[in-house]
PDB file of N, CA and C in Angstrom:
ATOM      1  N   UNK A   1      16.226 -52.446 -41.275  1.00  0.00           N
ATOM      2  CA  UNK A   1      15.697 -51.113 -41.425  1.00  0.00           C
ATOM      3  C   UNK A   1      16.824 -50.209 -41.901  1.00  0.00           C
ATOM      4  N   UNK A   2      16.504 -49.422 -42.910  1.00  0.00           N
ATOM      5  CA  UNK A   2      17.503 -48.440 -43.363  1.00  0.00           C
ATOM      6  C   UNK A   2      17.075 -47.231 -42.802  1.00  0.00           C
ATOM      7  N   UNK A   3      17.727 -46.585 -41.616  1.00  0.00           N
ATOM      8  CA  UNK A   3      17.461 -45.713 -40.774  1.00  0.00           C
ATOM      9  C   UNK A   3      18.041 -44.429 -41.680  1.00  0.00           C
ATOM     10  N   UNK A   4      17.406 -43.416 -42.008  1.00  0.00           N
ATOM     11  CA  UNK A   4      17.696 -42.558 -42.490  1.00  0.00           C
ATOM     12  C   UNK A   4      17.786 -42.471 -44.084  1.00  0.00           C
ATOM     13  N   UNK A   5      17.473 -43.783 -44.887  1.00  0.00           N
ATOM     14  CA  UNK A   5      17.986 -43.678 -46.347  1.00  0.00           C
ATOM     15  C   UNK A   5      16.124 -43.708 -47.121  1.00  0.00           C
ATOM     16  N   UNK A   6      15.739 -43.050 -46.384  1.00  0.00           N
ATOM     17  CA  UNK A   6      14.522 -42.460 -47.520  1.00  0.00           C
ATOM     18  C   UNK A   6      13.919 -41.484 -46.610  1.00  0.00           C
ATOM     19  N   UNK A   7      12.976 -40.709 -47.484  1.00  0.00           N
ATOM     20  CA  UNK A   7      12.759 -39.660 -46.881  1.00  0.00           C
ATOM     21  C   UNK A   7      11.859 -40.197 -46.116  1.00  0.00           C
ATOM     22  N   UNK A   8      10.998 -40.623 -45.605  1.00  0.00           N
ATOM     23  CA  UNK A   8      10.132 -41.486 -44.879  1.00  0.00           C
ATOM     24  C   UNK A   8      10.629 -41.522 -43.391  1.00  0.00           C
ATOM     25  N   UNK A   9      11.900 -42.290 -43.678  1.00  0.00           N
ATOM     26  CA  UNK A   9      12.481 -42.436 -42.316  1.00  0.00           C
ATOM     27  C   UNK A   9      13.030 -41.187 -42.107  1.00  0.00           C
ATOM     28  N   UNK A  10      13.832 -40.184 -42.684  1.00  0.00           N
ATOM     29  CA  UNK A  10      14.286 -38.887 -42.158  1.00  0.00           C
ATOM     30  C   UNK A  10      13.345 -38.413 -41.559  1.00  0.00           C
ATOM     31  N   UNK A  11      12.398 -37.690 -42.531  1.00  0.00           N
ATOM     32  CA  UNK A  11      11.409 -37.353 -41.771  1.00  0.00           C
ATOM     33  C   UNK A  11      10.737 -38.418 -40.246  1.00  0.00           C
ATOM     34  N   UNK A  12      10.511 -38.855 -40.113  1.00  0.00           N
ATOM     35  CA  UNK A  12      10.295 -39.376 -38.976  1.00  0.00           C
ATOM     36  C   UNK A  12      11.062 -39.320 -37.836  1.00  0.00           C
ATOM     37  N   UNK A  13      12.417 -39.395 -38.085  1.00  0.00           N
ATOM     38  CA  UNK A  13      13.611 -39.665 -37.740  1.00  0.00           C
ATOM     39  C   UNK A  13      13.784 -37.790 -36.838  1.00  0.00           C
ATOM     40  N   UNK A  14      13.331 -36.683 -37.390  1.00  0.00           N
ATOM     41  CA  UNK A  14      13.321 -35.413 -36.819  1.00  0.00           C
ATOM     42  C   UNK A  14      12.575 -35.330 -35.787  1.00  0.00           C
ATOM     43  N   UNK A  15      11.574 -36.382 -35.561  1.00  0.00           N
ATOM     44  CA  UNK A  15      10.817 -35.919 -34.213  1.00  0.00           C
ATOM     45  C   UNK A  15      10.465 -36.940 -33.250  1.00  0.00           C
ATOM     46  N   UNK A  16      11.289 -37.925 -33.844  1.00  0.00           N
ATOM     47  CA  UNK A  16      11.310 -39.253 -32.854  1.00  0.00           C
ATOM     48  C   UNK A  16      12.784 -40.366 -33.148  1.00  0.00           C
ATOM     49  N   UNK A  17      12.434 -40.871 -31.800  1.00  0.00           N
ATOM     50  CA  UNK A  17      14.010 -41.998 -31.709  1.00  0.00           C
ATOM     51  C   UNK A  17      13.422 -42.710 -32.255  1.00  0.00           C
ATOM     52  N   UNK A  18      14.799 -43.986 -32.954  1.00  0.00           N
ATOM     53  CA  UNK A  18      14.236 -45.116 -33.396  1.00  0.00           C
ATOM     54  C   UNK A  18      13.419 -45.701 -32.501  1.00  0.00           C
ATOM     55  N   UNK A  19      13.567 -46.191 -31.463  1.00  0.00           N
ATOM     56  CA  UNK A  19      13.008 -47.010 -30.581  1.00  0.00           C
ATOM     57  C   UNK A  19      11.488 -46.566 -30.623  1.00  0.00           C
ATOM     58  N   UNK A  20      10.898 -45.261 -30.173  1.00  0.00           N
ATOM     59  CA  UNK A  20       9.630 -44.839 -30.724  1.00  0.00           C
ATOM     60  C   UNK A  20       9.043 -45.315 -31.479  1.00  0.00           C
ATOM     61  N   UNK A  21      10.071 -44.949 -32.949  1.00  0.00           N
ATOM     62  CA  UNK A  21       9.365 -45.730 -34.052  1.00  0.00           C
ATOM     63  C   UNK A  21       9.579 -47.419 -34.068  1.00  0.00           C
ATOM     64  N   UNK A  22       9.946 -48.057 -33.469  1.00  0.00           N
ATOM     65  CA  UNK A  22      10.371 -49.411 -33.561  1.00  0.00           C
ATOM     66  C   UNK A  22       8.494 -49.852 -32.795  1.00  0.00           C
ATOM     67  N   UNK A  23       8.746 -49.074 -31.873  1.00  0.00           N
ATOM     68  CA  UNK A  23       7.687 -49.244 -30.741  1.00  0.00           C
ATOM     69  C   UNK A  23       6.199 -49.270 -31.302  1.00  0.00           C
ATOM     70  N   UNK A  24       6.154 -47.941 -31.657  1.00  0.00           N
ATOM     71  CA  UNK A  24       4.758 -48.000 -32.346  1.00  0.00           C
ATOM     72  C   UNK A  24       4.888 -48.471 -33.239  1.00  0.00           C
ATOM     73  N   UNK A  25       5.525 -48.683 -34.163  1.00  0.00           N
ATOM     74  CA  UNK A  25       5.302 -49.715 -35.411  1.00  0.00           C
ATOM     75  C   UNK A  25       4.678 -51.288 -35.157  1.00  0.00           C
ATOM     76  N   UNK A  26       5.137 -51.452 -33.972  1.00  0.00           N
ATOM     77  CA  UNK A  26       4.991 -53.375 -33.402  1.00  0.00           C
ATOM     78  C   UNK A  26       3.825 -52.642 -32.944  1.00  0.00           C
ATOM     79  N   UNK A  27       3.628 -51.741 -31.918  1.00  0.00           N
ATOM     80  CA  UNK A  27       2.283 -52.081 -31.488  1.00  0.00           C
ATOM     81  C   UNK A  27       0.965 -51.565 -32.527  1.00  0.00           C
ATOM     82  N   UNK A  28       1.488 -50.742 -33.555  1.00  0.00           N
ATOM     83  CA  UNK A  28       0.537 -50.909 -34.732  1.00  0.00           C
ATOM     84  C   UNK A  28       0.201 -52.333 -34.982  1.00  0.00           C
ATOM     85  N   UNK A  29       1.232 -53.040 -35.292  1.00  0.00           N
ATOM     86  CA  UNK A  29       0.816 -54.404 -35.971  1.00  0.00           C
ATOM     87  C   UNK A  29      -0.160 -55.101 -35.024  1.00  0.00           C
ATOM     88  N   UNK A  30       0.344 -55.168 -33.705  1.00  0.00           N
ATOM     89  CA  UNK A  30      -0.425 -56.019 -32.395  1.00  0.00           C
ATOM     90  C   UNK A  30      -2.144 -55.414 -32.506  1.00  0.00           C
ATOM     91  N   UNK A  31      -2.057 -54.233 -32.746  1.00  0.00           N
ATOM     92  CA  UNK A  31      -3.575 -54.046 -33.128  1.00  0.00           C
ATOM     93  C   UNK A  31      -4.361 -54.501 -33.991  1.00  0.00           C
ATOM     94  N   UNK A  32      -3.818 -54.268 -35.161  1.00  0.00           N
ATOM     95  CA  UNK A  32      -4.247 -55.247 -36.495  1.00  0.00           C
ATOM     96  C   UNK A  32      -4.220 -56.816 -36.515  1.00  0.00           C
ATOM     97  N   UNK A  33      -3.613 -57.321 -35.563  1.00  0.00           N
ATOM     98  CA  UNK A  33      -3.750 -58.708 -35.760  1.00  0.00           C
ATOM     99  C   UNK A  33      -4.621 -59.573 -34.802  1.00  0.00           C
ATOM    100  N   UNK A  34      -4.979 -58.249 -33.354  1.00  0.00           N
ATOM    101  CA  UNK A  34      -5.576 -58.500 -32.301  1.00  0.00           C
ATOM    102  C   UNK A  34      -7.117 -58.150 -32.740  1.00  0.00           C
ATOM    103  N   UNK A  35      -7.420 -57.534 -33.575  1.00  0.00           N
ATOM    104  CA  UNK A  35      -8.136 -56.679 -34.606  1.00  0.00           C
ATOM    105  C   UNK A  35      -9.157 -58.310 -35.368  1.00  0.00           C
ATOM    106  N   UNK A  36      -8.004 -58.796 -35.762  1.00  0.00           N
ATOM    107  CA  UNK A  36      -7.742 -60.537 -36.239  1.00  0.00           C
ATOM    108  C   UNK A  36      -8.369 -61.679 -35.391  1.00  0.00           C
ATOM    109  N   UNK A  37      -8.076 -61.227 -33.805  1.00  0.00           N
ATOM    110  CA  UNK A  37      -8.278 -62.549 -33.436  1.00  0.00           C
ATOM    111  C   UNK A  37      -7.050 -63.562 -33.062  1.00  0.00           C
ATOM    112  N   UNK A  38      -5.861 -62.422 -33.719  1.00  0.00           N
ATOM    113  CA  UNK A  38      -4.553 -63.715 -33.445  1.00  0.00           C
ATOM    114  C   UNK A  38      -3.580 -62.614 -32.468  1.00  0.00           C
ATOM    115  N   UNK A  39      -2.553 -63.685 -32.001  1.00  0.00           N
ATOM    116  CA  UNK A  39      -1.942 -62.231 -31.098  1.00  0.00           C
ATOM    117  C   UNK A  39      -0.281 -62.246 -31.911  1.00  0.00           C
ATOM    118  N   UNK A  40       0.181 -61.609 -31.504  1.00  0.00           N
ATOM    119  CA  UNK A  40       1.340 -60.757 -32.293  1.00  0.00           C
ATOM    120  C   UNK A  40       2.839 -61.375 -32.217  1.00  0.00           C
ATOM    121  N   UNK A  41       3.568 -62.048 -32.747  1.00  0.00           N
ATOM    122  CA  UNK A  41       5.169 -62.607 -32.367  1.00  0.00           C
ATOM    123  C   UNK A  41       6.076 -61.724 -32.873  1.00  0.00           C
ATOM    124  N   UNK A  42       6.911 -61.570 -32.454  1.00  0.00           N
ATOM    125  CA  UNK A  42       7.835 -60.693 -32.511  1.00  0.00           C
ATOM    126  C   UNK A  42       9.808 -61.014 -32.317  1.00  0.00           C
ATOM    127  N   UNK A  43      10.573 -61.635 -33.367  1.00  0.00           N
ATOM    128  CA  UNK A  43      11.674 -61.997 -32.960  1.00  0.00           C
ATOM    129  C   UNK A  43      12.100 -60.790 -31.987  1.00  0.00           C
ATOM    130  N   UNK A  44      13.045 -61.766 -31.313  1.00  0.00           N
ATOM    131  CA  UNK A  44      14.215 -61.168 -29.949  1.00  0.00           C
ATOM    132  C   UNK A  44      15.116 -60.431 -30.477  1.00  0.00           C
ATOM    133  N   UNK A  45      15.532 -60.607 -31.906  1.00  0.00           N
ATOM    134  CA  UNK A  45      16.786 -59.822 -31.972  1.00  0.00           C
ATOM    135  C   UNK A  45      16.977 -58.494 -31.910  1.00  0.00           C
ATOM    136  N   UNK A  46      15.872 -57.783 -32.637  1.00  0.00           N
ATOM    137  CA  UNK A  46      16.166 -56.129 -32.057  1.00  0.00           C
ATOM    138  C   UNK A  46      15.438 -55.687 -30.799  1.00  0.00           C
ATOM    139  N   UNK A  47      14.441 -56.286 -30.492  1.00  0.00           N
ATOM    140  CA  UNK A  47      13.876 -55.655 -29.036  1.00  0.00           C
ATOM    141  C   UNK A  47      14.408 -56.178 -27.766  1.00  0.00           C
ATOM    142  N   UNK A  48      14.785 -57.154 -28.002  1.00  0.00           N
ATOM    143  CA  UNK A  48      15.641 -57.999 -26.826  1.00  0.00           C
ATOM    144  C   UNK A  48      17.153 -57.285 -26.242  1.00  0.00           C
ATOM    145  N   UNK A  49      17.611 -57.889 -28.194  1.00  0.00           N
ATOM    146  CA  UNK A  49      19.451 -57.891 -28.077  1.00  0.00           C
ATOM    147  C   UNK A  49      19.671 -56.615 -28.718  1.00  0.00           C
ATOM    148  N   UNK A  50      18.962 -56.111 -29.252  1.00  0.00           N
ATOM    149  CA  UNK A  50      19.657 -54.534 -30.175  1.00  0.00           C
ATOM    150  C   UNK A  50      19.205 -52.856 -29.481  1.00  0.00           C
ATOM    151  N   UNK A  51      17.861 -53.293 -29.164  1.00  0.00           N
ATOM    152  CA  UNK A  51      17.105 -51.861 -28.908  1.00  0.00           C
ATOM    153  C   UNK A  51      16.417 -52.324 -27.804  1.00  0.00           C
ATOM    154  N   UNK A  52      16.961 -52.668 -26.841  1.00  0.00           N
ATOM    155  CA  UNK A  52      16.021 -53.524 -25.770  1.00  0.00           C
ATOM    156  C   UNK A  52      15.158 -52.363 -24.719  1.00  0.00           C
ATOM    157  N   UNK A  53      15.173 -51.244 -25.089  1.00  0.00           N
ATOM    158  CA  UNK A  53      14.793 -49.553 -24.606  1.00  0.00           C
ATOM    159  C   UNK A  53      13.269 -49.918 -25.264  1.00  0.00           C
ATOM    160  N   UNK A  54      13.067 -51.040 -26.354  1.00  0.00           N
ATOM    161  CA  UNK A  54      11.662 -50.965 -27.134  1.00  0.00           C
ATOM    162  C   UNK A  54      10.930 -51.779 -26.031  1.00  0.00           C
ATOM    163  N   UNK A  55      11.506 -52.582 -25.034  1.00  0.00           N
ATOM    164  CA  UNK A  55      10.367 -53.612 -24.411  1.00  0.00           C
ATOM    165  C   UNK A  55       9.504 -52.845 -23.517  1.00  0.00           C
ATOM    166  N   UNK A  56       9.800 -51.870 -23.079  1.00  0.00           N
ATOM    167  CA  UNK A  56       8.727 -51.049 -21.800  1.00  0.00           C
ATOM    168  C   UNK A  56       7.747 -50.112 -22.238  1.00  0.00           C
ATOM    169  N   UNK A  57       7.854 -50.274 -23.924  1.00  0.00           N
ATOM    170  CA  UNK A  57       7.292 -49.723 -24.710  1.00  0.00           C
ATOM    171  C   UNK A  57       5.964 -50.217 -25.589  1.00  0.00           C
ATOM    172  N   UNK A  58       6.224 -51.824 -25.352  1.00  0.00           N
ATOM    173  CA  UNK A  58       5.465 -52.370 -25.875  1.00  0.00           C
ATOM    174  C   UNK A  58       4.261 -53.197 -25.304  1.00  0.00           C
ATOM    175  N   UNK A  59       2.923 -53.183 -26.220  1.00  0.00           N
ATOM    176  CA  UNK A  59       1.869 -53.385 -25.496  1.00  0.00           C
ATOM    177  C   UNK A  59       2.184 -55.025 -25.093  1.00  0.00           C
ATOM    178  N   UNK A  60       2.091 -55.514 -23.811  1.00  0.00           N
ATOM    179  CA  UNK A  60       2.128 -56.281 -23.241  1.00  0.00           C
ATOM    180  C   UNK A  60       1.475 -57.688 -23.876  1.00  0.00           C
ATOM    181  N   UNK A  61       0.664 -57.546 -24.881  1.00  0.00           N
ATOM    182  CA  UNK A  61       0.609 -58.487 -25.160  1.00  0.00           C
ATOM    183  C   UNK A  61       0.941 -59.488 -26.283  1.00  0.00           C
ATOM    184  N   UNK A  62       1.836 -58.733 -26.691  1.00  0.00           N
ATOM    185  CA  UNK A  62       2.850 -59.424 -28.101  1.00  0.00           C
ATOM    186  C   UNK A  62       3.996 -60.478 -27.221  1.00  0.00           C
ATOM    187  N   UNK A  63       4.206 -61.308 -28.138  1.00  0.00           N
ATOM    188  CA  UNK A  63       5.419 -62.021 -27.553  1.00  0.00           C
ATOM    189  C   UNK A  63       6.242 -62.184 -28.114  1.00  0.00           C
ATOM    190  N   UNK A  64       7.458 -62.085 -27.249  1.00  0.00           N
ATOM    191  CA  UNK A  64       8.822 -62.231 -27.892  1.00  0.00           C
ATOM    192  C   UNK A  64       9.491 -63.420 -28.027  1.00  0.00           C
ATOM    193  N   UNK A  65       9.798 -63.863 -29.504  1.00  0.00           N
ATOM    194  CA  UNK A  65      10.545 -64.863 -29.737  1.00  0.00           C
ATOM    195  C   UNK A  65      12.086 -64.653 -30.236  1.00  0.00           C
ATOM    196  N   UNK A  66      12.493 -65.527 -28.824  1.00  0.00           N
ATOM    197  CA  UNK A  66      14.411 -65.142 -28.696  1.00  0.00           C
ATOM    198  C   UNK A  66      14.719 -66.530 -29.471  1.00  0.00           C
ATOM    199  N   UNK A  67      15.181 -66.295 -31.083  1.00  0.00           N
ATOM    200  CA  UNK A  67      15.518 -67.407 -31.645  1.00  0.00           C
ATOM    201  C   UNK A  67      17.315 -67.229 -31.497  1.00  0.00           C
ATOM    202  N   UNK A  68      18.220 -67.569 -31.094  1.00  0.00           N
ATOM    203  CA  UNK A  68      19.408 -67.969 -30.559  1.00  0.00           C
ATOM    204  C   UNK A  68      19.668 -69.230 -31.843  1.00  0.00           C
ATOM    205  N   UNK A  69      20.444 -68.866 -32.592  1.00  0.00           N
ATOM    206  CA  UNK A  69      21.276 -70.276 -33.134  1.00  0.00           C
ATOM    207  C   UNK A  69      22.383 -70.757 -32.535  1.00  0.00           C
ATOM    208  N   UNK A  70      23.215 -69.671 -31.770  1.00  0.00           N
ATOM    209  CA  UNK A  70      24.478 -69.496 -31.434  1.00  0.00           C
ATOM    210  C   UNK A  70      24.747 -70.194 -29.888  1.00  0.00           C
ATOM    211  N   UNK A  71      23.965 -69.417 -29.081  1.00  0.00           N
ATOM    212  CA  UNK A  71      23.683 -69.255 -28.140  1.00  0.00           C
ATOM    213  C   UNK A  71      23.829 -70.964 -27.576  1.00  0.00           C
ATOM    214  N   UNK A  72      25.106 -71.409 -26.448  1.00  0.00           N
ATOM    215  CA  UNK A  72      24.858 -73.192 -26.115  1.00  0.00           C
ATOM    216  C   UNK A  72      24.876 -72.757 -24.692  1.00  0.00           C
ATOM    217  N   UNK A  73      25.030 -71.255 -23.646  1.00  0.00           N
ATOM    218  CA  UNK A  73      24.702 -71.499 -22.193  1.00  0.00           C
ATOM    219  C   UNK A  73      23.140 -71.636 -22.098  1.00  0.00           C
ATOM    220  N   UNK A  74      22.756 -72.161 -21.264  1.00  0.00           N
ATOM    221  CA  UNK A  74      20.930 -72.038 -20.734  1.00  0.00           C
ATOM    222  C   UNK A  74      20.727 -70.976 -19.822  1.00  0.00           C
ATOM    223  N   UNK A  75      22.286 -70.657 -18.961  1.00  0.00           N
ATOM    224  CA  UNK A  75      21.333 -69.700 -18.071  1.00  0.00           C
ATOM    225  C   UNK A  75      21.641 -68.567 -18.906  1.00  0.00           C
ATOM    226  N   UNK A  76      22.435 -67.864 -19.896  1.00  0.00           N
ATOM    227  CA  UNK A  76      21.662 -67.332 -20.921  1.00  0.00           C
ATOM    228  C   UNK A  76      20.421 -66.846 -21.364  1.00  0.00           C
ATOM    229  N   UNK A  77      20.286 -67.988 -22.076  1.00  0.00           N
ATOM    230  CA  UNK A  77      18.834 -68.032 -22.740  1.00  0.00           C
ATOM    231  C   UNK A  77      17.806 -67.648 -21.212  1.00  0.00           C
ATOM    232  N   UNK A  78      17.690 -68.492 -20.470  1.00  0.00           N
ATOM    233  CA  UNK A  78      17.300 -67.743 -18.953  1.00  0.00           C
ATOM    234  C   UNK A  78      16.908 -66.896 -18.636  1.00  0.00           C
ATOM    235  N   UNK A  79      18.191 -65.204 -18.769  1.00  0.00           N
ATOM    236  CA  UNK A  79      18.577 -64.151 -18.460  1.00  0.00           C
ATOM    237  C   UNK A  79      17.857 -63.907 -19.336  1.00  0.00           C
ATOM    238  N   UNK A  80      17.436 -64.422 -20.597  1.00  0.00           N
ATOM    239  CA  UNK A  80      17.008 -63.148 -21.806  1.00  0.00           C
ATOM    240  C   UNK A  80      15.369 -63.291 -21.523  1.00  0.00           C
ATOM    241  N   UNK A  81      14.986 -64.539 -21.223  1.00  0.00           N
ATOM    242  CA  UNK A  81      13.336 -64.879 -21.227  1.00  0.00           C
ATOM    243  C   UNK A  81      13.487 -63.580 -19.890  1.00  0.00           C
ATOM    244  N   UNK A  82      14.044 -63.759 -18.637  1.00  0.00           N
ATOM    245  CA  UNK A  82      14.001 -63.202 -17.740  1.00  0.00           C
ATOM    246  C   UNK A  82      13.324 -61.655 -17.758  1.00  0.00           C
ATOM    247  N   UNK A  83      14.167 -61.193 -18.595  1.00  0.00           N
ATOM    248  CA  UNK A  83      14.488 -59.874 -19.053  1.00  0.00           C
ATOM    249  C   UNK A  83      12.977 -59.568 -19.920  1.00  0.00           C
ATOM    250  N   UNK A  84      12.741 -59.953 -20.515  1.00  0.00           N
ATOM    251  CA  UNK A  84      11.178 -59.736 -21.173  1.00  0.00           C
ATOM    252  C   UNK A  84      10.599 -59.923 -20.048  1.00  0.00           C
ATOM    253  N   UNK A  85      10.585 -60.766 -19.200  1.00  0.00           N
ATOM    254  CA  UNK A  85       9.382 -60.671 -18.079  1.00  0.00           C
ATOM    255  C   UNK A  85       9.486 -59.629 -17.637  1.00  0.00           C
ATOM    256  N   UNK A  86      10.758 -59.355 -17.078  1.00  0.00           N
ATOM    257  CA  UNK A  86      10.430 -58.298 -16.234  1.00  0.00           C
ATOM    258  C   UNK A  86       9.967 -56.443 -16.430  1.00  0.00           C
ATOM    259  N   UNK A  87       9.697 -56.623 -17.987  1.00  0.00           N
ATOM    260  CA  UNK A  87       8.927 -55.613 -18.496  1.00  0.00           C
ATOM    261  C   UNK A  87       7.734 -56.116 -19.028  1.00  0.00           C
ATOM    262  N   UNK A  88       6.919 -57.020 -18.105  1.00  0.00           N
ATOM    263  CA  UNK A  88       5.662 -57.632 -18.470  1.00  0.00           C
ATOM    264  C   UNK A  88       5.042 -58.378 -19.441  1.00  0.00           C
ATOM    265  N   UNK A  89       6.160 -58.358 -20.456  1.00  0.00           N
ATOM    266  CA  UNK A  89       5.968 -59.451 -21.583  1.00  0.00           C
ATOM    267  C   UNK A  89       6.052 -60.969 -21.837  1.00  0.00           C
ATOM    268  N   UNK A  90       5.517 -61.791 -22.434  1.00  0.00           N
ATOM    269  CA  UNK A  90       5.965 -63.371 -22.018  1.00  0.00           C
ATOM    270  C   UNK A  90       6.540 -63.422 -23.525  1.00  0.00           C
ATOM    271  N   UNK A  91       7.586 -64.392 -23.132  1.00  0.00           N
ATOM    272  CA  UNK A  91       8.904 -64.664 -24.317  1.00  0.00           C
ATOM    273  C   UNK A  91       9.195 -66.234 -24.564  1.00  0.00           C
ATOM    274  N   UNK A  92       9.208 -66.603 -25.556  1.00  0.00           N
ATOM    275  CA  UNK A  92       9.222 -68.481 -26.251  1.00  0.00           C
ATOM    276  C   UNK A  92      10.640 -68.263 -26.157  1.00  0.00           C
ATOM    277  N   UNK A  93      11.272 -69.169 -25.981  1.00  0.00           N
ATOM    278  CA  UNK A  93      12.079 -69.290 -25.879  1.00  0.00           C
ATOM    279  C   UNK A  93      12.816 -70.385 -27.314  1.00  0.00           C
ATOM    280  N   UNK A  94      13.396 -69.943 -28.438  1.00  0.00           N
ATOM    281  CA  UNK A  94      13.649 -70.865 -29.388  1.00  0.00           C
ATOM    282  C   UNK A  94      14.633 -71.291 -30.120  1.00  0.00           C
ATOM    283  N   UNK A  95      16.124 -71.472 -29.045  1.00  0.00           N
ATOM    284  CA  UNK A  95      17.039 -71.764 -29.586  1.00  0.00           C
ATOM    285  C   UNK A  95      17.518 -72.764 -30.437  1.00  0.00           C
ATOM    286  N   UNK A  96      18.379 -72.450 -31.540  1.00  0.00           N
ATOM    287  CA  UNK A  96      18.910 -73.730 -32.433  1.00  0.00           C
ATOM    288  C   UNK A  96      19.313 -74.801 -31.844  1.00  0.00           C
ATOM    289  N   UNK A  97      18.631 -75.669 -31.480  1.00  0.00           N
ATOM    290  CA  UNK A  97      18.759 -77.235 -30.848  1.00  0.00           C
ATOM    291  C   UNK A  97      19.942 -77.876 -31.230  1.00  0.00           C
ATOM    292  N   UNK A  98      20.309 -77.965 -32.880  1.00  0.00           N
ATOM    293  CA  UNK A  98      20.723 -78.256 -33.787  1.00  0.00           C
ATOM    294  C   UNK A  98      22.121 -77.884 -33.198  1.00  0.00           C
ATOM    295  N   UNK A  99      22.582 -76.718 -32.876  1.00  0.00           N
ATOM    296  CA  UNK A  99      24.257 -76.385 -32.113  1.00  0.00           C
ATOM    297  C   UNK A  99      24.540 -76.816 -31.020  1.00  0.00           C
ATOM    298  N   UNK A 100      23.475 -77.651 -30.301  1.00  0.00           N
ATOM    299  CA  UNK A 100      23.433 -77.693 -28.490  1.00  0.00           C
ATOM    300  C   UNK A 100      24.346 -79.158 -28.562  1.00  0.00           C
ATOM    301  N   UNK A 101      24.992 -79.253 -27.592  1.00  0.00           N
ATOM    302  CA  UNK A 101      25.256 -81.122 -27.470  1.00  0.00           C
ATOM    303  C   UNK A 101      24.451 -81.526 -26.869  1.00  0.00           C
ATOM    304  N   UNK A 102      23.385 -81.052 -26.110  1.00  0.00           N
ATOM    305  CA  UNK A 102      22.500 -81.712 -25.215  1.00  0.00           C
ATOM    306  C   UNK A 102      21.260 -81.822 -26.173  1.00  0.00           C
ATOM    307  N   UNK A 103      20.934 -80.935 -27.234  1.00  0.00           N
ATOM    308  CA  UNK A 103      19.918 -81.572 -28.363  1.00  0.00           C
ATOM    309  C   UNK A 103      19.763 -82.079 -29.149  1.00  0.00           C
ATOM    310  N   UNK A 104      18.765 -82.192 -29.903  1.00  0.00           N
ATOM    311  CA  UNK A 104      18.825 -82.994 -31.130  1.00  0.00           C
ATOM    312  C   UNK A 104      19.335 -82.621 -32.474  1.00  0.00           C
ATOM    313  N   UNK A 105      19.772 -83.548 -32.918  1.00  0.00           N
ATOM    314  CA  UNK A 105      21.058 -83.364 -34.301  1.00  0.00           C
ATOM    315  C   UNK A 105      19.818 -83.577 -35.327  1.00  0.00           C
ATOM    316  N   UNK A 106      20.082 -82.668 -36.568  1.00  0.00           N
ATOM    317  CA  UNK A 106      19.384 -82.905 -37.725  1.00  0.00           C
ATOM    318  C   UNK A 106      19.691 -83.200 -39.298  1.00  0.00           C
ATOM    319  N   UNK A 107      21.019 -83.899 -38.479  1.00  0.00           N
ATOM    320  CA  UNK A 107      22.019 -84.425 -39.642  1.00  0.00           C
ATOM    321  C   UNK A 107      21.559 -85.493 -40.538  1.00  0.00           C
TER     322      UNK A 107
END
């Protein structure tokens, strides 16, 4: 997101935090897709690890996917599913296997 580099976002940007707009933007989508029949995924990286102020914000029934490439502790990954629960959301958990020594190699 280019926060501030069109007028779109300025304007917006005068009467609300990002997180607001982060917020209703996802739960716009969760409507339209619930709208659908399908329910809503949502990577971990900005609502989780960046703007994590967006999870108590969001309609409960989107889910968060914490994709981790990096990431080789479990209780980690753990702490982060944790952390979505405990603002009522359920979270997949989908780290790069591929970096783990305990997973599978795709060499």
């Amino acid at each position: 997101m280019n926060w501030g580099g069109s007028e779109l976002s300025r304007k917006e940007l005068r009467t609300k935090t990002r997180v607001q707009i982060w917020a209703e933007y996802l739960n716009s989508l969760h409507r339209i897709c619930s709208g659908l029949g399908k329910h809503l995924i949502v990577w971990g990286d900005v609502v989780v690890h960046k703007e994590p102020a967006i999870l108590p914000q969001l309609n409960k029934s989107i889910l968060i996917m914490d994709w981790d490439y990096r990431e080789q502790n479990s209780a980690r990954l753990r702490e982060t599913i944790r952390k979505v629960g405990d603002h009522g959301l359920r979270a997949i958990g989908a780290p790069g296997l591929v970096n783990y020594r305990w997973g599978p190699r795709s060499y």
